[in-house]
PDB file of N, CA and C in Angstrom:
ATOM      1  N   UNK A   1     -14.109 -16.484  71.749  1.00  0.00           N
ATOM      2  CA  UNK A   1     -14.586 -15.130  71.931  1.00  0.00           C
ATOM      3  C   UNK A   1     -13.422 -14.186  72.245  1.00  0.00           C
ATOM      4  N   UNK A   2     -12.747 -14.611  73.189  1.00  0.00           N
ATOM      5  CA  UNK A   2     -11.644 -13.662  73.839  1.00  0.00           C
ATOM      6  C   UNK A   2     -10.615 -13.433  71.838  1.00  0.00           C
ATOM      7  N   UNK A   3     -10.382 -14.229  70.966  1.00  0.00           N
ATOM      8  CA  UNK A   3      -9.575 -14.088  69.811  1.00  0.00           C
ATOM      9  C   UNK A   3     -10.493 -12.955  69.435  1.00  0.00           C
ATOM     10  N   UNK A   4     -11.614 -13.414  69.234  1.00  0.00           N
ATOM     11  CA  UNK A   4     -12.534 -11.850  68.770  1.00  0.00           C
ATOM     12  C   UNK A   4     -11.859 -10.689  68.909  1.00  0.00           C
ATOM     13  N   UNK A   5     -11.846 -10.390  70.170  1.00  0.00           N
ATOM     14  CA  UNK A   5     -11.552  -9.587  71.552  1.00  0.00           C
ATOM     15  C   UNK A   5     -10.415  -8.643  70.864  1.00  0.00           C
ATOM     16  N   UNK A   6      -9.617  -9.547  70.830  1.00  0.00           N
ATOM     17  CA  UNK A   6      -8.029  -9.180  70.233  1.00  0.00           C
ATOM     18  C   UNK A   6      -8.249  -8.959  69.171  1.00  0.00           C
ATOM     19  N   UNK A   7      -8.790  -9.585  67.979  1.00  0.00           N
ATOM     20  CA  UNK A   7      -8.921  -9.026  66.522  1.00  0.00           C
ATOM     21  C   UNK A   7      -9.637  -7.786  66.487  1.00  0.00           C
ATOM     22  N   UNK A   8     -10.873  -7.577  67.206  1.00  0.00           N
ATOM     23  CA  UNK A   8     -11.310  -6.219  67.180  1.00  0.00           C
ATOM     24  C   UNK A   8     -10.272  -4.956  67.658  1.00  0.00           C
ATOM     25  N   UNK A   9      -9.560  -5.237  69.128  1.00  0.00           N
ATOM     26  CA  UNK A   9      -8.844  -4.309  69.029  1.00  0.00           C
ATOM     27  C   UNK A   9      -7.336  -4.039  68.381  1.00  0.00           C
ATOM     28  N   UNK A  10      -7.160  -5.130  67.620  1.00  0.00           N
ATOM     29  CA  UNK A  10      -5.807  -4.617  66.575  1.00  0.00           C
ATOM     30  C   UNK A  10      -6.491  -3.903  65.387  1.00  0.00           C
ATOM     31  N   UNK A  11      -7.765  -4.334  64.914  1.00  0.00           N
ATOM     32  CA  UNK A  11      -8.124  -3.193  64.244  1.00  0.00           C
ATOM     33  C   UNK A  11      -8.386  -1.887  64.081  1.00  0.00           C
ATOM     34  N   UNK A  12      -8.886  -1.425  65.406  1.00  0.00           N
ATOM     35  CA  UNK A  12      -9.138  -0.547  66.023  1.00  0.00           C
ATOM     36  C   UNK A  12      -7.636   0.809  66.093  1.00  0.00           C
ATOM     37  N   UNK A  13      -6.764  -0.320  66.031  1.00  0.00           N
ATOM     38  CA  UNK A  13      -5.407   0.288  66.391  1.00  0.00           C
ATOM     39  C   UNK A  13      -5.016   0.488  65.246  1.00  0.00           C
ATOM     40  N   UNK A  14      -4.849  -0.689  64.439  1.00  0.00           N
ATOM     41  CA  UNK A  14      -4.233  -0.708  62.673  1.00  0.00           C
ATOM     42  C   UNK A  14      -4.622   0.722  62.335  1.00  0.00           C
ATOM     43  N   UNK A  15      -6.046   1.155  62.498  1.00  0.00           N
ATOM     44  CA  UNK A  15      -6.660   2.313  62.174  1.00  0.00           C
ATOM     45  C   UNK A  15      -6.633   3.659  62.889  1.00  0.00           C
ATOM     46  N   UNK A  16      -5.908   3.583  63.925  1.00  0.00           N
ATOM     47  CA  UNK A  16      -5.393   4.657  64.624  1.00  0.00           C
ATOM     48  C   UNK A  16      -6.069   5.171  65.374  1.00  0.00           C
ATOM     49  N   UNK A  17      -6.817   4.148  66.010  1.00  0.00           N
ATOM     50  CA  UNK A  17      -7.621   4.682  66.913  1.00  0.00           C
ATOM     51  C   UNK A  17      -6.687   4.887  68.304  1.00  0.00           C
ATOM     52  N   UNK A  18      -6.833   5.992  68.984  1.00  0.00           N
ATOM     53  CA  UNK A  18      -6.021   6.408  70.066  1.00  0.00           C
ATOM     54  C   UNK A  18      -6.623   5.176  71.296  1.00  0.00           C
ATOM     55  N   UNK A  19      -5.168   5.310  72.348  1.00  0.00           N
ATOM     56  CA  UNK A  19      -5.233   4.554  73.258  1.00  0.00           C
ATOM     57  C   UNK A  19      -6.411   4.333  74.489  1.00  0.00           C
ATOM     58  N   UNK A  20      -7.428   5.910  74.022  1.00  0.00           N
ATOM     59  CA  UNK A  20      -8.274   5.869  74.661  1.00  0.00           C
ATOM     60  C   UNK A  20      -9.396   5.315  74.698  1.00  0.00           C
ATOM     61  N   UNK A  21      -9.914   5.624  73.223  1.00  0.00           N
ATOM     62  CA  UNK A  21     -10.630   4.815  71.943  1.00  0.00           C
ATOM     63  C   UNK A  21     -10.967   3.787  72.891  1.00  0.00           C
ATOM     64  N   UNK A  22      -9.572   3.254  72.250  1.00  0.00           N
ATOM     65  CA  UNK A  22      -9.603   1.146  72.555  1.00  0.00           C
ATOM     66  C   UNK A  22      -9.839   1.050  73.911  1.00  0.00           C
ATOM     67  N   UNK A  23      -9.639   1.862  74.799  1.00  0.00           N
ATOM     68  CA  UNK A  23      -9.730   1.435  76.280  1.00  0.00           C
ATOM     69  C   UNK A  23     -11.175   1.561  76.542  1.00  0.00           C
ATOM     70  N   UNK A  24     -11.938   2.260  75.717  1.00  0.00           N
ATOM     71  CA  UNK A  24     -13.762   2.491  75.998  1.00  0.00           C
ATOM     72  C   UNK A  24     -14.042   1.454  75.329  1.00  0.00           C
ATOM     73  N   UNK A  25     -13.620   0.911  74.514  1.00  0.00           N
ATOM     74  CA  UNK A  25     -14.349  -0.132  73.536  1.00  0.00           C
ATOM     75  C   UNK A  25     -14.110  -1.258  74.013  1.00  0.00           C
ATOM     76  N   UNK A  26     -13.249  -1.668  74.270  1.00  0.00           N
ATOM     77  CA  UNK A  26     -12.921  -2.738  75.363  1.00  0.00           C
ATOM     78  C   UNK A  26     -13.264  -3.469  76.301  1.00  0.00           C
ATOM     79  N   UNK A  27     -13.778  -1.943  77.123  1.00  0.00           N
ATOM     80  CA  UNK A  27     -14.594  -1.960  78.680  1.00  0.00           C
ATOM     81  C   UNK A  27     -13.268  -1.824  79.591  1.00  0.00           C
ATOM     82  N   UNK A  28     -12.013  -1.800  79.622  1.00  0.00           N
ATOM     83  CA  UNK A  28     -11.112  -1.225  80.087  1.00  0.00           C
ATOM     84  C   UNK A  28     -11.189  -0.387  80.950  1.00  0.00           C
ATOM     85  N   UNK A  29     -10.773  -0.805  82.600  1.00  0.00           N
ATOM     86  CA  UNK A  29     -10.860   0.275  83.751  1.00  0.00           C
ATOM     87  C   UNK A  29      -9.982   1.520  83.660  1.00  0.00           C
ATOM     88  N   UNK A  30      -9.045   1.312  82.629  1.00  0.00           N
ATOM     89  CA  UNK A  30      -8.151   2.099  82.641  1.00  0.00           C
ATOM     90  C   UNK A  30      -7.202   1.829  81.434  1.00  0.00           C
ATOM     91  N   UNK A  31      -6.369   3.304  80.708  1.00  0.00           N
ATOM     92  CA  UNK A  31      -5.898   3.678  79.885  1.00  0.00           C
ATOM     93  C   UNK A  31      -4.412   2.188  80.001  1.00  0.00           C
ATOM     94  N   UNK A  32      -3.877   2.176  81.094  1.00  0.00           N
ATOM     95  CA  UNK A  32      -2.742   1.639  81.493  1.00  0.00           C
ATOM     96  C   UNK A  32      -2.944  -0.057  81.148  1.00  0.00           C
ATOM     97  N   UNK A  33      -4.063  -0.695  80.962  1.00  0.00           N
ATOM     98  CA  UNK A  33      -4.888  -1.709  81.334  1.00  0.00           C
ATOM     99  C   UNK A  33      -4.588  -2.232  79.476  1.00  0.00           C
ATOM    100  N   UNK A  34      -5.249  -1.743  78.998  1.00  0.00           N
ATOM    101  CA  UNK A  34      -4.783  -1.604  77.212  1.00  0.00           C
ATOM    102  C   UNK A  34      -3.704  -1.441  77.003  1.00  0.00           C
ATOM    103  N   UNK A  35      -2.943  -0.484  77.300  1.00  0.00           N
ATOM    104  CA  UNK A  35      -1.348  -0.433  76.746  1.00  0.00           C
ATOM    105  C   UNK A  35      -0.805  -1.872  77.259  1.00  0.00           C
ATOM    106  N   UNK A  36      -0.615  -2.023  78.689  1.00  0.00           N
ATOM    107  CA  UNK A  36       0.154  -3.245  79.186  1.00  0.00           C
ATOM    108  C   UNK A  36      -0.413  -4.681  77.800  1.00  0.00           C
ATOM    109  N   UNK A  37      -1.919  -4.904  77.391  1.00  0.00           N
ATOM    110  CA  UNK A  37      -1.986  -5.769  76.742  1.00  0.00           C
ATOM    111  C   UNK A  37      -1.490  -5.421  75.321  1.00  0.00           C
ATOM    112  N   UNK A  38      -1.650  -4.350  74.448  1.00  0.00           N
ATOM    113  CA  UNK A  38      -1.452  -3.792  73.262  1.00  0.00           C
ATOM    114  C   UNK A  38      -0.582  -3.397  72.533  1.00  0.00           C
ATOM    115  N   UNK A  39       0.557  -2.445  73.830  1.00  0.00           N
ATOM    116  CA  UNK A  39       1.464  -1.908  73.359  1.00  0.00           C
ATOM    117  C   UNK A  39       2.362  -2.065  71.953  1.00  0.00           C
ATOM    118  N   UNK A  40       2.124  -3.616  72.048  1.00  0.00           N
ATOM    119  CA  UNK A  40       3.309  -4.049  71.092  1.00  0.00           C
ATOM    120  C   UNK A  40       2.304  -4.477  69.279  1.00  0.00           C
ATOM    121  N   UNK A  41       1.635  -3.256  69.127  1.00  0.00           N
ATOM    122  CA  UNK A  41       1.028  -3.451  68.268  1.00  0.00           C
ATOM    123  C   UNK A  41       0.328  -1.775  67.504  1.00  0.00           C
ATOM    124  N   UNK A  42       0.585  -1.006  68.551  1.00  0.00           N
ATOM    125  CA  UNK A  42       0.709   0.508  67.938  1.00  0.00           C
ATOM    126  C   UNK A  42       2.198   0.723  67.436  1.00  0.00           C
ATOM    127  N   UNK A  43       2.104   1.272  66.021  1.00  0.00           N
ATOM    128  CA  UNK A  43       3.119   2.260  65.644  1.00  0.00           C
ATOM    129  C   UNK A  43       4.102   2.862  66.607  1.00  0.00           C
ATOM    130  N   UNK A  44       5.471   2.359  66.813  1.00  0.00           N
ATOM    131  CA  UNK A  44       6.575   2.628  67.568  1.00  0.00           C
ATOM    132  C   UNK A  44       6.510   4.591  66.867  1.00  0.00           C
ATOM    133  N   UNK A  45       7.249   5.516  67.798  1.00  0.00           N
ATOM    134  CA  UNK A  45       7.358   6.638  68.055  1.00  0.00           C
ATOM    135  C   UNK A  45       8.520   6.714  66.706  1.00  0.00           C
ATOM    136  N   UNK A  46       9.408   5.805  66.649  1.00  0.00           N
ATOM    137  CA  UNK A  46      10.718   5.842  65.167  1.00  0.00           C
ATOM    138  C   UNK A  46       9.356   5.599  63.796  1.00  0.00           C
ATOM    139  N   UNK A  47       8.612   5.271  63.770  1.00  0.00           N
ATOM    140  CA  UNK A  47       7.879   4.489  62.843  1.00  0.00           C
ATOM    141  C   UNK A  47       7.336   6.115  62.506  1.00  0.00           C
ATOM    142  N   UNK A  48       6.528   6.378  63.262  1.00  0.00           N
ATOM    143  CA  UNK A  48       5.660   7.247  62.711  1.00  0.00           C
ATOM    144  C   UNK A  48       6.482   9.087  63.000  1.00  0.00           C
ATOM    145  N   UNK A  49       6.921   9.360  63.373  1.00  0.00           N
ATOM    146  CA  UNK A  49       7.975  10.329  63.266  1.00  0.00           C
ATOM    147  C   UNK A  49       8.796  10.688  61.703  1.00  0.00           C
ATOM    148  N   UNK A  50       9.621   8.974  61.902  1.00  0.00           N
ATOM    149  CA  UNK A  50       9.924   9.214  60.374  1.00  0.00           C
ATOM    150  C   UNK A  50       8.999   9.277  58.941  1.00  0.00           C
ATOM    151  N   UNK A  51       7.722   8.850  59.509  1.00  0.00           N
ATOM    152  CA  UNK A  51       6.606   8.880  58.147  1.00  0.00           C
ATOM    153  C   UNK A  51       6.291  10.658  58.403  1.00  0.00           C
ATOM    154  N   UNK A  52       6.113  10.914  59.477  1.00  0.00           N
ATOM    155  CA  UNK A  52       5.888  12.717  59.381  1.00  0.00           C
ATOM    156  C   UNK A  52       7.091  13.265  58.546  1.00  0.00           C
ATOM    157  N   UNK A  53       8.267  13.389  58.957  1.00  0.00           N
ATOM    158  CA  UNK A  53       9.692  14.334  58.231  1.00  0.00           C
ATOM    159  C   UNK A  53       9.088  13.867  57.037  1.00  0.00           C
ATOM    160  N   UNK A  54       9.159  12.817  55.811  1.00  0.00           N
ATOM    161  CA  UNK A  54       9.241  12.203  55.102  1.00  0.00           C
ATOM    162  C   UNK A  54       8.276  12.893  54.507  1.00  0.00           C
ATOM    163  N   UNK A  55       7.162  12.852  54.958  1.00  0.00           N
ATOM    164  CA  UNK A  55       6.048  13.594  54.438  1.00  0.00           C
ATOM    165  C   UNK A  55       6.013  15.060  53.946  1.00  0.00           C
ATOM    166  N   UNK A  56       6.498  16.056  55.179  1.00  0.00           N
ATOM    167  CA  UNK A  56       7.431  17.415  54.978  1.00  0.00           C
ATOM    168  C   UNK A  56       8.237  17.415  54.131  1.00  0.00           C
ATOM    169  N   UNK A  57       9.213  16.487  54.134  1.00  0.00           N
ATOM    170  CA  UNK A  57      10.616  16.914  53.202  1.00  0.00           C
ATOM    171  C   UNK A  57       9.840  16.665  51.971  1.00  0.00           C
ATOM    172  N   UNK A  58       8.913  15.974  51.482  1.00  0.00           N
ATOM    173  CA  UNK A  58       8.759  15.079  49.726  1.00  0.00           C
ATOM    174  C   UNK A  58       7.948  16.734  49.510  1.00  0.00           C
ATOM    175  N   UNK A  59       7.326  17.410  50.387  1.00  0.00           N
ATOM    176  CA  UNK A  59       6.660  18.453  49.585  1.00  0.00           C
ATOM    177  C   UNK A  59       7.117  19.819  49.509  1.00  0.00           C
ATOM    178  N   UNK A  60       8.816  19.825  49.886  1.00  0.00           N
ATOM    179  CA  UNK A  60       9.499  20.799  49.605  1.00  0.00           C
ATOM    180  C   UNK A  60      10.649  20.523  48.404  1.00  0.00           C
ATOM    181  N   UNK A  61      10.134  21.350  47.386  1.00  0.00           N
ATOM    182  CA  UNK A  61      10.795  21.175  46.514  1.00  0.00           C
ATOM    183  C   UNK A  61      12.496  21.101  46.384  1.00  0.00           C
ATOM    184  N   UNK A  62      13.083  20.115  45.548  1.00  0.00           N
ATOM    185  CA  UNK A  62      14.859  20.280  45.714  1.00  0.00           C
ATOM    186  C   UNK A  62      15.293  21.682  45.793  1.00  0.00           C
ATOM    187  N   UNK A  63      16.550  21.969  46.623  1.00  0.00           N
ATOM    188  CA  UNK A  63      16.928  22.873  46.300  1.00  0.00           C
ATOM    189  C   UNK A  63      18.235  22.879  45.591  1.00  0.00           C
ATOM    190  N   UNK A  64      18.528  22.039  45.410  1.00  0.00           N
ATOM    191  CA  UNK A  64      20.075  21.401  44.665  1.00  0.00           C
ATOM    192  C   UNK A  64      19.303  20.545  43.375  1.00  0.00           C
ATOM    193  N   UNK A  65      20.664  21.003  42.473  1.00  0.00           N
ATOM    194  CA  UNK A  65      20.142  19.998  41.382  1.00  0.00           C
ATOM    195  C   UNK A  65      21.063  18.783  41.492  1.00  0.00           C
ATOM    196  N   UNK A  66      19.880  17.781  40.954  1.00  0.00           N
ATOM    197  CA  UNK A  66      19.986  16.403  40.938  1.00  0.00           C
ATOM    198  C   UNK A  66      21.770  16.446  40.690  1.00  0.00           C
ATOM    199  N   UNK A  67      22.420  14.883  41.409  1.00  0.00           N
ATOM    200  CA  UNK A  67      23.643  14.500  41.434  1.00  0.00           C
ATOM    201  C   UNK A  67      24.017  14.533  39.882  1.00  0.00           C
ATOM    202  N   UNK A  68      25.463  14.585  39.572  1.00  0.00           N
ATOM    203  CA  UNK A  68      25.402  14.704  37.830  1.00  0.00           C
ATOM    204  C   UNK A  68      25.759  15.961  37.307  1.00  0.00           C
ATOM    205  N   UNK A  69      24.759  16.878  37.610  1.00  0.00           N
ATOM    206  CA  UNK A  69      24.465  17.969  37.330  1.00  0.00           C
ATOM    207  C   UNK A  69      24.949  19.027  37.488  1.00  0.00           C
ATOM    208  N   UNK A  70      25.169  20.381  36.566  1.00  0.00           N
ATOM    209  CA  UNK A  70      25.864  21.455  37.254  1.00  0.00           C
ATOM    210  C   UNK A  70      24.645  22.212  36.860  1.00  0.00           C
ATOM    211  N   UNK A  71      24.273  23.041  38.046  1.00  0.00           N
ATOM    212  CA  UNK A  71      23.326  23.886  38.427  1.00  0.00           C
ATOM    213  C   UNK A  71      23.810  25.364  37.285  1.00  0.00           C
ATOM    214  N   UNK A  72      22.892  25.685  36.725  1.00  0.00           N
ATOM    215  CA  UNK A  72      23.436  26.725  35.573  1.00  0.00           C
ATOM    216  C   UNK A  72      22.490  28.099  36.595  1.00  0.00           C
ATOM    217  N   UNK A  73      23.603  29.119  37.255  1.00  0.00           N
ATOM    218  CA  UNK A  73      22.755  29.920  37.880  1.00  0.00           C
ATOM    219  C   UNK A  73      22.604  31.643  36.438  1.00  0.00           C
ATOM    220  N   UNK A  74      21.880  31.759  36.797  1.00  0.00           N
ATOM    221  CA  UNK A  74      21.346  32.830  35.916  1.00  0.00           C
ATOM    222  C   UNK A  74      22.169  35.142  36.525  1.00  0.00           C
ATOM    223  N   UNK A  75      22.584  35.246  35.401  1.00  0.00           N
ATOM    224  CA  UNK A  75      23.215  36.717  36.271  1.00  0.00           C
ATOM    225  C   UNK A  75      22.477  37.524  35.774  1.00  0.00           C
TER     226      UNK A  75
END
């Protein structure tokens, strides 16, 4: 039962459910109570930071042309 336990809440997490989430679903006296068991199974702060920029930068178009290339500017 207790493996249950744990498989339900890595899913819970896989899916981004916040730390609070999992601490109600749980039955968890407290927020601190989940992290100490979990921590090492949410998305590190480098992980998901760099998926945000990444996300920003891909939907701003180049402003340089590709390597190779000489940029032909217009007068």
């Amino acid at each position: 039962m207790h493996d249950l336990r744990h498989f339900y809440a890595s899913v819970l997490i896989k899916h981004r459910e916040s730390v609070k989430t999992v601490q109600k679903r749980l039955g968890h006296a407290k927020p601190s109570i989940t992290l100490n068991t979990y921590t090492h199974l949410w998305p590190d702060e480098e992980d998901t930071t760099r998926a945000a920029i990444e996300a920003v930068f891909s939907a701003v178009p180049s402003m340089c042309p590709p390597r190779g290339q000489v940029a032909i500017s217009s007068i």
